[in-house]
PDB file of N, CA and C in Angstrom:
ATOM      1  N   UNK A   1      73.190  70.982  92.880  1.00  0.00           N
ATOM      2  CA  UNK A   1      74.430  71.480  93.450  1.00  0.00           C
ATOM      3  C   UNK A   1      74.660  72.892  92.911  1.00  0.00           C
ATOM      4  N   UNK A   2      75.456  73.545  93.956  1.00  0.00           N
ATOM      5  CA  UNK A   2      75.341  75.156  93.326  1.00  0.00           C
ATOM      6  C   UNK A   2      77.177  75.320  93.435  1.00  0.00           C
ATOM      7  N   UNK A   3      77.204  76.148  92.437  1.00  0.00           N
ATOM      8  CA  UNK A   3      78.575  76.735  92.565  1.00  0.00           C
ATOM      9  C   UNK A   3      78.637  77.958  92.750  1.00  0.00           C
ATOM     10  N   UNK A   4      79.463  78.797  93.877  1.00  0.00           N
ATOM     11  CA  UNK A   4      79.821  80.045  93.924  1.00  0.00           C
ATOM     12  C   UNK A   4      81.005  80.180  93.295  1.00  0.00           C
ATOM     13  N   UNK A   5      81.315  81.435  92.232  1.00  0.00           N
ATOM     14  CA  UNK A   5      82.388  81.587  91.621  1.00  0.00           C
ATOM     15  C   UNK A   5      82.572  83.140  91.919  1.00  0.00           C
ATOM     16  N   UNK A   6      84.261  83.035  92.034  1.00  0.00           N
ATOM     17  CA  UNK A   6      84.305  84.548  92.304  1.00  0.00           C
ATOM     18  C   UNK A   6      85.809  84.585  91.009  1.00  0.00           C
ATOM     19  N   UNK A   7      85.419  86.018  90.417  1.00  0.00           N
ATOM     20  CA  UNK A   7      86.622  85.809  89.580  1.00  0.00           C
ATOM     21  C   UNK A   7      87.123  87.737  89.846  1.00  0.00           C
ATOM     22  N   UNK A   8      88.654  87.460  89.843  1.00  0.00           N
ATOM     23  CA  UNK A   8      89.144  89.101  90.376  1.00  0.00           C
ATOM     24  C   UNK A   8      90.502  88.888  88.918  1.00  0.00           C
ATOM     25  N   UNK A   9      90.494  90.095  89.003  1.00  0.00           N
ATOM     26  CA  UNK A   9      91.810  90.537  88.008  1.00  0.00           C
ATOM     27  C   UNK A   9      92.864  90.134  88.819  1.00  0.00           C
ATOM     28  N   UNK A  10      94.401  89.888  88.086  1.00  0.00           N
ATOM     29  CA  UNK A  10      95.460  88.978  88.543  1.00  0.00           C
ATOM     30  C   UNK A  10      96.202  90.428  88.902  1.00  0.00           C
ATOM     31  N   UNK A  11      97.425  89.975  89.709  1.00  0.00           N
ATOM     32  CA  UNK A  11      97.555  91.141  90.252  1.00  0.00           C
ATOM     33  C   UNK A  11      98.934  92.134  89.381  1.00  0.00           C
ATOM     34  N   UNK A  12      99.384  93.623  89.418  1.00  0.00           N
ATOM     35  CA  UNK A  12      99.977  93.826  87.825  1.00  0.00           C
ATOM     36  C   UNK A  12      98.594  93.944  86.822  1.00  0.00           C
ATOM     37  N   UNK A  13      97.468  93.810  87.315  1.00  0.00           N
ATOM     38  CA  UNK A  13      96.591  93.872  85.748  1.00  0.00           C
ATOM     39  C   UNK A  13      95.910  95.334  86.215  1.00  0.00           C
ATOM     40  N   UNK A  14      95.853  96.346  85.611  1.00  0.00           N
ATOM     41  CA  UNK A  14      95.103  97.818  85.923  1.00  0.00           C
ATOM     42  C   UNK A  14      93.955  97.128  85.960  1.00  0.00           C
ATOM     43  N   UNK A  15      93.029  98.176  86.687  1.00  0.00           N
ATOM     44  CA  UNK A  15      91.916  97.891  87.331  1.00  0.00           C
ATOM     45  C   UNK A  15      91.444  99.175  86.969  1.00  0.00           C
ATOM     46  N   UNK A  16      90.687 100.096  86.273  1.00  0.00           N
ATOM     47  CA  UNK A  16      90.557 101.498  86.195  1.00  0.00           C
ATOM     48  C   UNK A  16      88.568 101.166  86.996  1.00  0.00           C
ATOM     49  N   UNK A  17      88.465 100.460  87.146  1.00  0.00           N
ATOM     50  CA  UNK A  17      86.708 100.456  87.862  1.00  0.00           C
ATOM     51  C   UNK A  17      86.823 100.341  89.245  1.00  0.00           C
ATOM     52  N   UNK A  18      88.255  99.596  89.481  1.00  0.00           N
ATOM     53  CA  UNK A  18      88.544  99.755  90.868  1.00  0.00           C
ATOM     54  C   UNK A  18      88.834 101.611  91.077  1.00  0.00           C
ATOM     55  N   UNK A  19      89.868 101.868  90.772  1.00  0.00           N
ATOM     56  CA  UNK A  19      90.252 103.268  90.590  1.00  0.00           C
ATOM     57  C   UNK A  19      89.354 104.010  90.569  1.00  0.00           C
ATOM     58  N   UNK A  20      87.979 104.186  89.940  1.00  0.00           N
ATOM     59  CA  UNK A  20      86.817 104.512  89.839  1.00  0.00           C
ATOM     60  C   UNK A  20      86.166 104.539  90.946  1.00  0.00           C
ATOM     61  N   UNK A  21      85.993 103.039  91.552  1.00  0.00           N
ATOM     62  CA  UNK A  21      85.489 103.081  93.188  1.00  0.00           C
ATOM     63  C   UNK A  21      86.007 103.945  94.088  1.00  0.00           C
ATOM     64  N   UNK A  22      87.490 103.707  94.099  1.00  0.00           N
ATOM     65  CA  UNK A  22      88.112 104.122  95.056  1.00  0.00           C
ATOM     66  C   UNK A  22      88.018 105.886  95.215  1.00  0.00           C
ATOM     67  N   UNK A  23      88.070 106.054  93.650  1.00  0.00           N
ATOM     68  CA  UNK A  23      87.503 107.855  93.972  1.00  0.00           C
ATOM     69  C   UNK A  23      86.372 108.357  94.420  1.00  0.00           C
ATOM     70  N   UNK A  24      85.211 107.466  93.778  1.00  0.00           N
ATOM     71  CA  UNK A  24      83.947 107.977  94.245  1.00  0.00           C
ATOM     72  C   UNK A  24      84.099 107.759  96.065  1.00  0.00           C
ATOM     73  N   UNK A  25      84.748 106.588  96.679  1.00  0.00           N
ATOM     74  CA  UNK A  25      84.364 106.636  97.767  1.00  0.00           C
ATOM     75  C   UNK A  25      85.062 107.716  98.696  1.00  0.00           C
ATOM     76  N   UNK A  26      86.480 107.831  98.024  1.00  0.00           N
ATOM     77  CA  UNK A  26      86.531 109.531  98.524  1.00  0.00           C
ATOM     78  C   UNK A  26      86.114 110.789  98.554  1.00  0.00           C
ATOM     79  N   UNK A  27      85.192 110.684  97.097  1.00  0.00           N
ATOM     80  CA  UNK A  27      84.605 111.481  97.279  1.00  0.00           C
ATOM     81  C   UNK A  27      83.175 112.033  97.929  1.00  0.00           C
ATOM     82  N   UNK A  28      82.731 110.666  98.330  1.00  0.00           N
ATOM     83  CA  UNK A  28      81.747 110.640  99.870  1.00  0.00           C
ATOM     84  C   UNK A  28      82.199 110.390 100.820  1.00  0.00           C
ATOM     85  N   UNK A  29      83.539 111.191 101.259  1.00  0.00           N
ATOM     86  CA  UNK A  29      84.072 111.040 102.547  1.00  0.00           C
ATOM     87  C   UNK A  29      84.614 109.785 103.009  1.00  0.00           C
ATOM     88  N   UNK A  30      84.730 108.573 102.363  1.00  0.00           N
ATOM     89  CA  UNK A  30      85.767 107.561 103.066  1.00  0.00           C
ATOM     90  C   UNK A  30      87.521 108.000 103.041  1.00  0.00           C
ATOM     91  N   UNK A  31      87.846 108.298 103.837  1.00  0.00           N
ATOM     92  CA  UNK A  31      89.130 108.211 103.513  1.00  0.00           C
ATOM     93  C   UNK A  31      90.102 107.045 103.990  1.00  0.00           C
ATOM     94  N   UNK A  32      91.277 107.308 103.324  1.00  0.00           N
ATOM     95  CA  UNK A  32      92.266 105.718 104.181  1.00  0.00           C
ATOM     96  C   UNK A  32      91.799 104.430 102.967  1.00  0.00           C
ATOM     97  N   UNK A  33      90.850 104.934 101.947  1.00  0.00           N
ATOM     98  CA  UNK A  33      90.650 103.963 100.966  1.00  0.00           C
ATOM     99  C   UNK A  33      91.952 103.703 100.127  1.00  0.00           C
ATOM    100  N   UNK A  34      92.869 102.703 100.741  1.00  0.00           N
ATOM    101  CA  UNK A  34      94.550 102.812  99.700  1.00  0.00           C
ATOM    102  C   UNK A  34      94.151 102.168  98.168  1.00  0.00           C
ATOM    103  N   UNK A  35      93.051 101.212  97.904  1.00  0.00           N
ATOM    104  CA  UNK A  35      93.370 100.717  96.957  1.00  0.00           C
ATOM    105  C   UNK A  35      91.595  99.797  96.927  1.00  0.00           C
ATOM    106  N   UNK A  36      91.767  99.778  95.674  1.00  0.00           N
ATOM    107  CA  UNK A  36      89.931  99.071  94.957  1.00  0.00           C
ATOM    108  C   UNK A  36      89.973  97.670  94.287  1.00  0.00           C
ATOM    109  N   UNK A  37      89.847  96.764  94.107  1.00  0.00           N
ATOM    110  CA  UNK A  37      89.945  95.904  93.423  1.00  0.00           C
ATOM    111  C   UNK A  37      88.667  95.458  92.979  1.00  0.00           C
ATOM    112  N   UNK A  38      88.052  95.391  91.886  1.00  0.00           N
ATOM    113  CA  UNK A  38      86.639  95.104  91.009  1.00  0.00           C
ATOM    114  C   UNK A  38      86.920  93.644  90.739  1.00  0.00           C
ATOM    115  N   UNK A  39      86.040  92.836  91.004  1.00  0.00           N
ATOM    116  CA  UNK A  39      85.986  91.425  90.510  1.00  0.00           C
ATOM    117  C   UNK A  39      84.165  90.935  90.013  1.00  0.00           C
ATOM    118  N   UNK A  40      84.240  90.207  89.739  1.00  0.00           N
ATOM    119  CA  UNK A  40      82.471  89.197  89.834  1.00  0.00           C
ATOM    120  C   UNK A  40      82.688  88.332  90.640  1.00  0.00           C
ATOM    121  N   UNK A  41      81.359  88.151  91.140  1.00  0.00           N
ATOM    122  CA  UNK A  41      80.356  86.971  91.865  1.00  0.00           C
ATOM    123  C   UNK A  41      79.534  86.244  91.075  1.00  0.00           C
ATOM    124  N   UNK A  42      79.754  84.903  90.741  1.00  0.00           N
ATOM    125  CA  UNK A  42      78.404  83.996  89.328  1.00  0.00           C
ATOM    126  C   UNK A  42      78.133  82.727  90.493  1.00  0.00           C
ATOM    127  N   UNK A  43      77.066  82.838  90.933  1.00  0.00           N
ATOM    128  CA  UNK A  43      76.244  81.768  90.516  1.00  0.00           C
ATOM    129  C   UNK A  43      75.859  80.663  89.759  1.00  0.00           C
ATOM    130  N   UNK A  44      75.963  79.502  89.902  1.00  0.00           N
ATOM    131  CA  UNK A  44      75.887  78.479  88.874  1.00  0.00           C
ATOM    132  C   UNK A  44      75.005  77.395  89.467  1.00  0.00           C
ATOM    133  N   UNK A  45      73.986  76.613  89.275  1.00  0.00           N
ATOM    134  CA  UNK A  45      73.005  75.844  89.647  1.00  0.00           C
ATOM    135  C   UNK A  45      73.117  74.660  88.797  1.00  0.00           C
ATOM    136  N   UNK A  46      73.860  73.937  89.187  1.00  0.00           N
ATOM    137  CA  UNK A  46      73.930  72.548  88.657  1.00  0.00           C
ATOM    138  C   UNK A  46      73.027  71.290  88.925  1.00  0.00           C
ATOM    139  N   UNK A  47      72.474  70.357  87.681  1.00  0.00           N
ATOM    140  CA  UNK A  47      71.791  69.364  87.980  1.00  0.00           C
ATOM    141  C   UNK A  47      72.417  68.319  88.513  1.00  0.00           C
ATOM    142  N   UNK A  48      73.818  68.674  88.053  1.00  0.00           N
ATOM    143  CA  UNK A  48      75.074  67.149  88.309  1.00  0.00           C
ATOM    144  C   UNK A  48      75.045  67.302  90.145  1.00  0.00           C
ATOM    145  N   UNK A  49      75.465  65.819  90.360  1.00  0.00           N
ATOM    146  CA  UNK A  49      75.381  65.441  91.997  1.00  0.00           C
ATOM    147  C   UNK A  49      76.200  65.115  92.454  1.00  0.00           C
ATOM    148  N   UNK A  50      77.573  64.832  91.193  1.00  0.00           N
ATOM    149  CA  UNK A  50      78.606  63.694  91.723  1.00  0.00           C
ATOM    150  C   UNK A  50      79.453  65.155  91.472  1.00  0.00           C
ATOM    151  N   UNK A  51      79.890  65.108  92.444  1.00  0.00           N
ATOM    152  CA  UNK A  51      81.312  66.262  92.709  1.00  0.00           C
ATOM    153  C   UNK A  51      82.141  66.579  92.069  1.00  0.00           C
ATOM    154  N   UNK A  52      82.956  65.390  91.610  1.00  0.00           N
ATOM    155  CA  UNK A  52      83.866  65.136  90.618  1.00  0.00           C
ATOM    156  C   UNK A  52      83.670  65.880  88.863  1.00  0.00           C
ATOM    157  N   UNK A  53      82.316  65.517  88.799  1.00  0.00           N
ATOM    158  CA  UNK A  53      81.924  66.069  87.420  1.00  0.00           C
ATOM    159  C   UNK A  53      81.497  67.552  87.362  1.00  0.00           C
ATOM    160  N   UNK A  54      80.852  67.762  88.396  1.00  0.00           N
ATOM    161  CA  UNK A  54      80.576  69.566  89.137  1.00  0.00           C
ATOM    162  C   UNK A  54      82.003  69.909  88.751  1.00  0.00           C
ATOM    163  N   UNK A  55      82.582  69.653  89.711  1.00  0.00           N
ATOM    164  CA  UNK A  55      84.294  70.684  89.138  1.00  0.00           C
ATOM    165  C   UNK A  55      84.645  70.421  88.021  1.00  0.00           C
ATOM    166  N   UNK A  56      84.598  69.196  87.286  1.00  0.00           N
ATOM    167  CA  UNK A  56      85.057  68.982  85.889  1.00  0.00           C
ATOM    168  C   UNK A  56      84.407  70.387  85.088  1.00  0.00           C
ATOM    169  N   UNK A  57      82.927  70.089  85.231  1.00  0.00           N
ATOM    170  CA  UNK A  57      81.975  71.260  84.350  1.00  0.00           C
ATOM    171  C   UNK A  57      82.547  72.469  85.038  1.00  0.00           C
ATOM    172  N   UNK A  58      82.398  73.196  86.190  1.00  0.00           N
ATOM    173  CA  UNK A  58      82.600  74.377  86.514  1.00  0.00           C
ATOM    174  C   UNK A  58      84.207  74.896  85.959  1.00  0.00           C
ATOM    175  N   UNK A  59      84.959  73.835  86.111  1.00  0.00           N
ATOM    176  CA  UNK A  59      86.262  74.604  85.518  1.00  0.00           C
ATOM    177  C   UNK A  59      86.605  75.138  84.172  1.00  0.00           C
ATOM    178  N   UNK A  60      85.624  73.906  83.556  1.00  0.00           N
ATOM    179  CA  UNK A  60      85.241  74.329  82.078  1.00  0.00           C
ATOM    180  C   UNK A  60      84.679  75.273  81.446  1.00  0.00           C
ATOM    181  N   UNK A  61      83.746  75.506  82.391  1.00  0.00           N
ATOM    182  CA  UNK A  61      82.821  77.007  82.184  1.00  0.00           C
ATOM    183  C   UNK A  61      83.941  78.280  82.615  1.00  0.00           C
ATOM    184  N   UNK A  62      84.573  77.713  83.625  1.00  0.00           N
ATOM    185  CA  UNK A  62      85.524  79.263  83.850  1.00  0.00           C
ATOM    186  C   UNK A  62      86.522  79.692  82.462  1.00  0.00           C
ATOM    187  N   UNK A  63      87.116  78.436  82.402  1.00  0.00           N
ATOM    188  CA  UNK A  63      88.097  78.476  81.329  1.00  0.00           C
ATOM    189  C   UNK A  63      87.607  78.740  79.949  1.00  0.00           C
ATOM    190  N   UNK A  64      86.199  78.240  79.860  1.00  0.00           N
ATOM    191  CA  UNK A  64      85.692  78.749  78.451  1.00  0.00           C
ATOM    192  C   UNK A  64      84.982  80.167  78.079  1.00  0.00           C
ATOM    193  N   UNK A  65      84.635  80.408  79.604  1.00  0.00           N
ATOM    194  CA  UNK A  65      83.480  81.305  79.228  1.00  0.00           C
ATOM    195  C   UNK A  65      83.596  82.508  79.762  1.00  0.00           C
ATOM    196  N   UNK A  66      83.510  82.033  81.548  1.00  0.00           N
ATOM    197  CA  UNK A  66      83.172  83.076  82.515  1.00  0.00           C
ATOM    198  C   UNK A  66      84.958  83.880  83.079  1.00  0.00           C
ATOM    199  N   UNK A  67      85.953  83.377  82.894  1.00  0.00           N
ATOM    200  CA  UNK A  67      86.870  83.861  83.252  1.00  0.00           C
ATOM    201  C   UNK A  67      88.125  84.345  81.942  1.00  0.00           C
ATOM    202  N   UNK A  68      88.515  85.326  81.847  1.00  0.00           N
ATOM    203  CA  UNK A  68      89.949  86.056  81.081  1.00  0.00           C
ATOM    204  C   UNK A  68      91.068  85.323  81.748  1.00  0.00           C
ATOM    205  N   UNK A  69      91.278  83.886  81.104  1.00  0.00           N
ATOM    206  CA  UNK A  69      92.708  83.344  82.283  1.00  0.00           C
ATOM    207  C   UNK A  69      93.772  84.109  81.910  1.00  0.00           C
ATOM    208  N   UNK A  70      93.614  84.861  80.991  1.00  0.00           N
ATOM    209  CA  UNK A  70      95.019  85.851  80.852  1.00  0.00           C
ATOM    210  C   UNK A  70      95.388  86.684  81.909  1.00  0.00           C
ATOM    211  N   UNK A  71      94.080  87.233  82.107  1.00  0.00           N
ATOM    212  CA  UNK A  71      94.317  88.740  83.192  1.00  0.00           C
ATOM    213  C   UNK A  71      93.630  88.490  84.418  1.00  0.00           C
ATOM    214  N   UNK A  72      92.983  87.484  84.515  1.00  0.00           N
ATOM    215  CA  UNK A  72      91.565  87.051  85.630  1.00  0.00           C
ATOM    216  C   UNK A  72      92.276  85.604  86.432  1.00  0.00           C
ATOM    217  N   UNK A  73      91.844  85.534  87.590  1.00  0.00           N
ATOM    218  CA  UNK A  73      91.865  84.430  88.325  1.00  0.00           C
ATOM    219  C   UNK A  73      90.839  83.999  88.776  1.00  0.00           C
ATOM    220  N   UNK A  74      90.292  82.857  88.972  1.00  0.00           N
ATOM    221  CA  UNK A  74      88.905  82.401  89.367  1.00  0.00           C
ATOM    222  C   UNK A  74      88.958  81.041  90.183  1.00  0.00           C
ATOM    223  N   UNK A  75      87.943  81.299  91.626  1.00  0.00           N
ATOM    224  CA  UNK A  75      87.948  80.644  92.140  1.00  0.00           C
ATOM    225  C   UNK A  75      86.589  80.030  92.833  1.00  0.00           C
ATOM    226  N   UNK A  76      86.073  78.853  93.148  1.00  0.00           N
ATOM    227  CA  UNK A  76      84.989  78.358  93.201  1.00  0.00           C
ATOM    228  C   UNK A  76      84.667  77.400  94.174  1.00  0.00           C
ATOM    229  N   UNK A  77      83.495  77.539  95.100  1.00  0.00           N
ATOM    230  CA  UNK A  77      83.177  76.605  95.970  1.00  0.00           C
ATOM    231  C   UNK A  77      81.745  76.094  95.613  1.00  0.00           C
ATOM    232  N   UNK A  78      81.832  74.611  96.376  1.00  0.00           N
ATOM    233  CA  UNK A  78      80.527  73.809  95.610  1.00  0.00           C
ATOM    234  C   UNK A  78      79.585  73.471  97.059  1.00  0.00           C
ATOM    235  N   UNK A  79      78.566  73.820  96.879  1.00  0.00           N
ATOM    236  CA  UNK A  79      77.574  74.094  97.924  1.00  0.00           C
ATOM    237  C   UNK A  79      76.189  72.925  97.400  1.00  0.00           C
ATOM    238  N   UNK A  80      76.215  71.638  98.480  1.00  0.00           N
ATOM    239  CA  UNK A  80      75.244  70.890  97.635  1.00  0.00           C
ATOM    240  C   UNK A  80      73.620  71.621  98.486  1.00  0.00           C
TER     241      UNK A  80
END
């Protein structure tokens, strides 16, 4: 079973890599770019089969590892 996880900064949290994007892409001519938001994409490849325990583990991994629940929100779909 695979998990897609996407985790983005909460909103109120500065983003200066977004800000970063958003200039460079003006400065190759996109304009109308109002605003950037930087997050991750993780991948996770699980041996577990039973669903129930997939989200048990994946939430665990967010909360322990892969996500800042202070400043970060994270969200996850399970793809068998």
């Amino acid at each position: 079973m695979k998990a897609r996880i996407k985790i983005t900064l909460k909103n109120g949290v500065l983003d200066p890599q977004g800000k970063a994007i958003q200039s460079a892409l003006g400065s190759l001519g996109f304009s109308g770019v109002n605003d950037v938001r930087q997050g991750k994409y993780i991948e996770v490849e699980l041996a577990e089969n039973n669903e129930a325990a997939a989200k048990d583990a994946i939430e665990r991994m967010c909360k322990d590892l892969l996500a800042n629940t202070v400043i970060e929100n994270y969200s996850y779909e399970l793809v068998a």
